[in-house]
Protein backbone atom coordinates (compact mmCIF):
# COMPACT_ATOMS: atom_id res chain seq x y z
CA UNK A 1 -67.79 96.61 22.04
CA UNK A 2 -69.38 94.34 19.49
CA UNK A 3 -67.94 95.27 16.70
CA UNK A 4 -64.59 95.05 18.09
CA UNK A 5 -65.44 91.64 18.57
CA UNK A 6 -66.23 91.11 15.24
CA UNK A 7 -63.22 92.78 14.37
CA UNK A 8 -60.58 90.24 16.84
CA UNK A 9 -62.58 87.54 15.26
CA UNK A 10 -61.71 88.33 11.78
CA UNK A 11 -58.43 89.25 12.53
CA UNK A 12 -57.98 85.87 14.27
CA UNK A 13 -59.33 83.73 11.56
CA UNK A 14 -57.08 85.47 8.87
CA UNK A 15 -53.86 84.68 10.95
CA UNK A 16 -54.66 80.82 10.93
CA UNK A 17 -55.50 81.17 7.16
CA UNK A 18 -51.87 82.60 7.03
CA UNK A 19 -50.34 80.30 9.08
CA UNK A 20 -52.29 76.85 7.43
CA UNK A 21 -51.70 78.53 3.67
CA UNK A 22 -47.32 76.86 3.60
CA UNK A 23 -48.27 73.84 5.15
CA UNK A 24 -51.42 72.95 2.54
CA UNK A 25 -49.71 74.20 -0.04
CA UNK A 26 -46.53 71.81 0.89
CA UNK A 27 -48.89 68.62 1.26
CA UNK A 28 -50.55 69.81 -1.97
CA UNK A 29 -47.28 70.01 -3.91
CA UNK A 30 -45.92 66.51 -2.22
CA UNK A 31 -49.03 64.72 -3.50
CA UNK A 32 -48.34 64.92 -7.02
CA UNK A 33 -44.52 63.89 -6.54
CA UNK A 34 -46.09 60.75 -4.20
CA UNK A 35 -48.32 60.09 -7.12
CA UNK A 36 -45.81 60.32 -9.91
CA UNK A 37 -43.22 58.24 -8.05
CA UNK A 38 -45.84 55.21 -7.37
CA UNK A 39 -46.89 55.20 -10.89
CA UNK A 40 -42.78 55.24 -12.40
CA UNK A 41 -41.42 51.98 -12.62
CA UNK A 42 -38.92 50.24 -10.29
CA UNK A 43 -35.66 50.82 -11.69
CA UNK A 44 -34.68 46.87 -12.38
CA UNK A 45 -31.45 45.43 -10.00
CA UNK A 46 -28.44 44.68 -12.39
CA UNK A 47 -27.84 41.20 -10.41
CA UNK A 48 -23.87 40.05 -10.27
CA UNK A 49 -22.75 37.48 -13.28
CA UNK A 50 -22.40 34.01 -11.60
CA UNK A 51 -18.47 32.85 -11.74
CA UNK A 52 -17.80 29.52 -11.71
CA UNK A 53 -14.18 28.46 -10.19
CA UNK A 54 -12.44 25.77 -12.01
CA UNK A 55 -9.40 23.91 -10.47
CA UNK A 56 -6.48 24.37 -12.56
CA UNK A 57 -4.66 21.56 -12.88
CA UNK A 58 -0.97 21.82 -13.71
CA UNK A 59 1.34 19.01 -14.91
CA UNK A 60 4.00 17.96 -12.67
CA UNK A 61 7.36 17.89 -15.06
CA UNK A 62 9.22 16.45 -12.69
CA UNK A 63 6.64 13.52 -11.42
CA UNK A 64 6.80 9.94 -12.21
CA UNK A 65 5.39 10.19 -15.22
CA UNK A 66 8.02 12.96 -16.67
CA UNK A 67 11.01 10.23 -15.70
CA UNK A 68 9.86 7.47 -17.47
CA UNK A 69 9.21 10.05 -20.45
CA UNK A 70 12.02 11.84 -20.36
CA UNK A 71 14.54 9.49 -18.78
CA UNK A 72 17.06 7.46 -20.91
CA UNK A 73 17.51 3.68 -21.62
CA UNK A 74 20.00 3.75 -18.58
CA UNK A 75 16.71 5.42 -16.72
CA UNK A 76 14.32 3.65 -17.72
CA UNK A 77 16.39 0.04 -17.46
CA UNK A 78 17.24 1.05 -13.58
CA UNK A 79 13.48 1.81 -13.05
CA UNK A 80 12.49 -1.66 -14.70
CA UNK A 81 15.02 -4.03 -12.95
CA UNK A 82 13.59 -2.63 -9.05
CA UNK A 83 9.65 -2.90 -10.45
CA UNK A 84 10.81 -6.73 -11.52
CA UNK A 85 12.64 -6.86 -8.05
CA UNK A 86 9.80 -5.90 -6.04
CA UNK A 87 7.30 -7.97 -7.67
CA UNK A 88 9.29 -10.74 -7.32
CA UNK A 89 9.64 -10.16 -3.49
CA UNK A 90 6.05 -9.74 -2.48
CA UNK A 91 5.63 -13.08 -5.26
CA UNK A 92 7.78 -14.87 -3.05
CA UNK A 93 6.50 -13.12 0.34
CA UNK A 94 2.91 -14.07 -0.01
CA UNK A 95 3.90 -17.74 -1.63
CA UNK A 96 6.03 -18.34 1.43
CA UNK A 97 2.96 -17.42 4.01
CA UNK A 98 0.44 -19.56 2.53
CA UNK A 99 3.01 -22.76 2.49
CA UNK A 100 3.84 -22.26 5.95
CA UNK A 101 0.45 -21.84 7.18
CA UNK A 102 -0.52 -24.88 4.97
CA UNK A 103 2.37 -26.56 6.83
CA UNK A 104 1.01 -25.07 10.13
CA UNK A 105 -2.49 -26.80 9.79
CA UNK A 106 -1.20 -30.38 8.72
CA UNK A 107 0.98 -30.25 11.90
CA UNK A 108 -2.07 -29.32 13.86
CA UNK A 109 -3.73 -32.24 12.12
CA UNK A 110 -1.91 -34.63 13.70
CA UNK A 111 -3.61 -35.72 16.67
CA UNK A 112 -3.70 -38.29 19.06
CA UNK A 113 -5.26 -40.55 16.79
CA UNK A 114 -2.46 -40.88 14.32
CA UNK A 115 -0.32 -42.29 17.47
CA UNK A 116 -2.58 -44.78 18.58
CA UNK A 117 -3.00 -46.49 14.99
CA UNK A 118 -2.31 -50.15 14.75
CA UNK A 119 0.31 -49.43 12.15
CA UNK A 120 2.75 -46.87 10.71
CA UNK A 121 1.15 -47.47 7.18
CA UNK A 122 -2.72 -46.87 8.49
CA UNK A 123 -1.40 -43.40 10.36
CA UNK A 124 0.11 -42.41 7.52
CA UNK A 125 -2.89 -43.21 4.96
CA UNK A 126 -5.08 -41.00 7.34
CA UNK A 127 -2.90 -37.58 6.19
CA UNK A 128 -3.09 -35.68 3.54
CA UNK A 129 -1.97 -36.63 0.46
CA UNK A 130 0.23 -33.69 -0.33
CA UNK A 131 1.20 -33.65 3.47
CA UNK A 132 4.73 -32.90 4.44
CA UNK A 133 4.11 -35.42 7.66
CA UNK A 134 2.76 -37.97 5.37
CA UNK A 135 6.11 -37.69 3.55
CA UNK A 136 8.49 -38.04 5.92
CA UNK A 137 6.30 -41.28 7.55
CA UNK A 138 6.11 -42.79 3.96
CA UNK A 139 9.97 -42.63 3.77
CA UNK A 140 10.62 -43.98 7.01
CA UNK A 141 8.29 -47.04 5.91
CA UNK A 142 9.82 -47.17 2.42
CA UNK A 143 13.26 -47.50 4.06
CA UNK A 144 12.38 -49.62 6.64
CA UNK A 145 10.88 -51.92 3.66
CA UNK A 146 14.16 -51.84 1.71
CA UNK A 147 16.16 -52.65 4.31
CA UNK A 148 16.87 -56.44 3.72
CA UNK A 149 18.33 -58.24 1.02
CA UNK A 150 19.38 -55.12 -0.62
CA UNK A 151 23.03 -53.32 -0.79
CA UNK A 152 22.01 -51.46 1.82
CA UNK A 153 21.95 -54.86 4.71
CA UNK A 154 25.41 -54.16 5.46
CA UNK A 155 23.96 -50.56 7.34
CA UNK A 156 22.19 -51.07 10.66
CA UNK A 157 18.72 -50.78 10.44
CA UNK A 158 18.53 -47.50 12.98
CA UNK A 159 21.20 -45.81 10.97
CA UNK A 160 19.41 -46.25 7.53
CA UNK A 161 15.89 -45.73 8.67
CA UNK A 162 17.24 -42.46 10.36
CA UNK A 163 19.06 -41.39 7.21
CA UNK A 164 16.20 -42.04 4.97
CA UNK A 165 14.14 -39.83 7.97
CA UNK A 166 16.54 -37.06 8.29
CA UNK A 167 16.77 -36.42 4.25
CA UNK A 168 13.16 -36.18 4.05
CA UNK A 169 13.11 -33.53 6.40
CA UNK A 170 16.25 -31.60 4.80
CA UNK A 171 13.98 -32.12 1.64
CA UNK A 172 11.33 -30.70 3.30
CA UNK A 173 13.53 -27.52 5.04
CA UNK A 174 15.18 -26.99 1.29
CA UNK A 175 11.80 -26.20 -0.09
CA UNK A 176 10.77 -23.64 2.80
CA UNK A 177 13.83 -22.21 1.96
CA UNK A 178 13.31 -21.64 -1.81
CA UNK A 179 12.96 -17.90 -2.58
CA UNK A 180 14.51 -16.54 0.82
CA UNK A 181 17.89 -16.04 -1.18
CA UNK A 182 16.05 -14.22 -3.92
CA UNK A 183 14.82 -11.66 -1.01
CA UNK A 184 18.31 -11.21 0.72
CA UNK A 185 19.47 -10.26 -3.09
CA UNK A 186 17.05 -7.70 -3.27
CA UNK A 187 17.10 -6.79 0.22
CA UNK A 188 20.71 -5.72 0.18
CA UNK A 189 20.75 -4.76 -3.91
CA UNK A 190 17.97 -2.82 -4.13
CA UNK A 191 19.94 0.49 -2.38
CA UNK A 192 22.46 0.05 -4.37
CA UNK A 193 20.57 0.07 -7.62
CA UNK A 194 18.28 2.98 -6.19
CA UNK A 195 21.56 4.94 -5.79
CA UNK A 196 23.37 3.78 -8.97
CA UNK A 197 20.09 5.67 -10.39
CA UNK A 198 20.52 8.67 -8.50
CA UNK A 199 24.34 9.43 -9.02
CA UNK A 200 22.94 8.85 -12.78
CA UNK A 201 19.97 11.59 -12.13
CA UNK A 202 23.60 13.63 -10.73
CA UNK A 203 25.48 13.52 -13.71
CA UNK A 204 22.04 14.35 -16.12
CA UNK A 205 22.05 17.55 -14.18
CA UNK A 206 25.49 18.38 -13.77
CA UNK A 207 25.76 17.94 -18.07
CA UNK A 208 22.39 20.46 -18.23
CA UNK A 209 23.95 23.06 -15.77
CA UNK A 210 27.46 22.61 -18.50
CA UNK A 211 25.32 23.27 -21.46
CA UNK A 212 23.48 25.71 -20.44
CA UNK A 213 26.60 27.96 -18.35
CA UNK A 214 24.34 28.95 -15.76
CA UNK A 215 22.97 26.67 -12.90
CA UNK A 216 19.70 27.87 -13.20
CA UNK A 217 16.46 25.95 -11.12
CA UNK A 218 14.68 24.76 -14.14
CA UNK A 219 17.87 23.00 -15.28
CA UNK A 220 18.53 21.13 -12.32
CA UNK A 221 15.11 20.64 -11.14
CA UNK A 222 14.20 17.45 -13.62
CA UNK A 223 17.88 15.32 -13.21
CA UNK A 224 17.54 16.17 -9.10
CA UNK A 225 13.94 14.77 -9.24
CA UNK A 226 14.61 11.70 -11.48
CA UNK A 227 17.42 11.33 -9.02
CA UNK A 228 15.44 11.52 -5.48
CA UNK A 229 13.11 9.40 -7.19
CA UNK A 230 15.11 6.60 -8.14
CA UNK A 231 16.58 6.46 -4.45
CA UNK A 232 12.99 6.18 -2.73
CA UNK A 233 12.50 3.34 -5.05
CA UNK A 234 15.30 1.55 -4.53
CA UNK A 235 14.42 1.89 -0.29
CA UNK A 236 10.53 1.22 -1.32
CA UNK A 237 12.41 -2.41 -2.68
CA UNK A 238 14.56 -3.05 -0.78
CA UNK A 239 12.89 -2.42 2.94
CA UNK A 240 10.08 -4.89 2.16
CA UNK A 241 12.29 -7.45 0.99
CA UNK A 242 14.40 -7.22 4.22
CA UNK A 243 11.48 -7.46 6.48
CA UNK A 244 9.71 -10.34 4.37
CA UNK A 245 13.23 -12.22 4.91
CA UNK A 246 13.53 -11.94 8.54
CA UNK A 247 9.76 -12.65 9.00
CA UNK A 248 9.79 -15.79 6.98
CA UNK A 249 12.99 -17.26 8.22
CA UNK A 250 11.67 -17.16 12.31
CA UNK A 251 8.19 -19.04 11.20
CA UNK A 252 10.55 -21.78 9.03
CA UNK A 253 12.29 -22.09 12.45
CA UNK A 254 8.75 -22.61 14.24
CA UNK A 255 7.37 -25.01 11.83
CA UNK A 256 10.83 -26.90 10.93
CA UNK A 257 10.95 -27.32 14.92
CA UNK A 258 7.31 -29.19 14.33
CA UNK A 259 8.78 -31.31 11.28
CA UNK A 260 11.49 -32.53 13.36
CA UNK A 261 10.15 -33.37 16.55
CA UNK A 262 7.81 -35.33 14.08
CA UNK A 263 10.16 -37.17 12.28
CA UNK A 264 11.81 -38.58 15.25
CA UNK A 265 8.83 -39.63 16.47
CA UNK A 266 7.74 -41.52 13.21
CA UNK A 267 12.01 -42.86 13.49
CA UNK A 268 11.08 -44.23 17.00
CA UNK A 269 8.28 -46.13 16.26
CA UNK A 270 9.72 -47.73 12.89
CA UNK A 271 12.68 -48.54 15.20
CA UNK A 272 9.80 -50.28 17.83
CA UNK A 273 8.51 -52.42 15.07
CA UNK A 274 5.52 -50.56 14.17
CA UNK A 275 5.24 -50.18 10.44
C-alpha cells in the first residue's frame, strides 16, 4: 500500500511537469521577443507636408478697368462727359444746401428786436453783413433816400420803394436758383448719354461677332459689358441729379416764402416813415 502511494505520487507530479512544460516554455520564448521589441526603436511618424492655400486672384476683362483700357476715344469721351456731369451735380448739390441753410439761420436771426429798433438804418446795421435780409432793408432805405429831387419824383413813393424792394428779392431768388438748370440738364441727359454709350458697346460687339463669323461668348462678352456699364452710369448720373433738383427747389420755396414775407415787412415800415 505504500509504495503504491509513492507510485500515484510520482505519477501525479510528472503529469503537472507535462502539463506546466508548453506554457513555461511559451512565456520563456515571449520574453526575449518583449525584450527585443522594447530595446528596437520607434519607427519615426512621416508627419503630412503643411499646404498653404493662396487666393487666386483673377483679372476681371470685362471690369471697369478693361473699358477704359480697351474702349475707344468715342468710349472713353462718353465715360468722361457723365464723370464731369456728376461732379458737377453733387458740386452744385452740396453748394446749394449750405446757402440755404446759411439763408435759413439769418432768417431765424431776425428777432423781435430788429422790429422794435428806433430806425430802419439801426435794424439793418444789427445783421449780418453778407445777409440777404440786410440787403433787401438796405435797398428799401437806399430807394427811399433817392426818392426826391431825382428823375425818379415823378413815381409815387410806394411804387418806387416797392420796386426797388421787389428786385432785391428777385435778385436774391435768381441766385438760389443758379445751378438748378445745370441739374435738370443732367438729370434728363445723363440716360441719354448712358445709352448713346451702350448702343455704341452694341455695335463694338456686333463688328467682333462679323469678324470673327461665329458669335462666340468671349467675343461678345467685352462690347456687352462696356455696354451695361455705360448705361448704369448714365442712371448712377442722372438719378442723383433728379433728386438733388426736386429737393432743392421745395427748400428755395420755404426760404423764398421767408424773404418775402420779409421784404414786405421792411416795404411797410419805409412806407410808415421809419427809415
Amino acid at each position: 500500500m505504500f509504495l503504491k502511494r509513492i507510485l500515484r505520487a510520482l505519477a501525479a507530479a510528472a503529469l503537472m511537469a507535462i502539463a506546466l512544460a508548453p506554457n513555461t516554455a511559451l512565456s520563456q520564448a515571449s520574453a526575449p521577443a518583449a525584450t527585443a521589441t522594447a530595446s528596437a526603436p520607434a519607427p519615426s511618424v512621416a508627419t503630412a507636408p503643411v499646404v498653404t492655400t493662396t487666393k487666386e486672384t483673377v483679372d476681371n476683362p470685362y471690369g471697369l478697368e478693361a473699358l477704359w483700357k480697351q474702349g475707344d476715344v468715342v468710349a472713353r469721351g462718353t465715360l468722361i462727359i457723365m464723370i464731369i456731369m456728376s461732379i458737377g451735380s453733387w458740386y452744385i448739390i452740396f453748394t446749394k444746401l449750405y446757402e440755404q441753410g446759411k439763408l435759413m439761420r439769418n432768417a431765424n436771426a431776425i428777432g423781435d428786436g430788429f422790429w422794435k429798433a428806433s430806425s430802419m438804418k439801426q435794424a439793418a446795421g444789427a445783421l449780418d453783413e453778407k445777409s440777404a435780409f440786410r440787403y433787401i432793408a438796405e435797398q428799401g432805405i437806399k430807394a427811399d433816400e433817392h426818392h426826391e429831387g431825382t428823375l425818379v419824383e415823378q413815381i409815387d413813393r410806394h411804387t418806387w420803394i416797392s420796386m426797388s424792394v421787389d428786385r432785391a428779392v428777385n435778385n436774391i431768388n435768381s441766385r438760389m436758383q443758379d445751378g438748378l438748370a445745370f441739374l435738370a440738364t443732367v438729370g434728363s441727359t445723363a440716360p441719354f448719354v448712358g445709352l448713346f454709350g451702350t448702343v455704341w458697346g452694341i455695335y463694338h460687339a456686333l463688328t467682333a461677332i462679323g469678324i470673327a463669323g461665329q458669335a462666340s461668348i468671349d467675343k461678345v462678352a467685352g462690347p456687352v459689358g462696356e455696354a451695361l456699364i455705360m448705361t448704369a452710369f448714365g442712371l448712377a448720373v442722372a438719378v442723383p441729379a433728379v433728386m438733388g433738383y426736386n429737393w432743392l427747389i421745395r427748400r428755395n420755396k420755404t426760404v423764398m416764402d421767408r424773404v418775402r414775407t420779409f421784404a414786405g415787412d421792411v416795404h411797410n415800415v419805409l412806407l410808415a416813415g421809419k427809415r
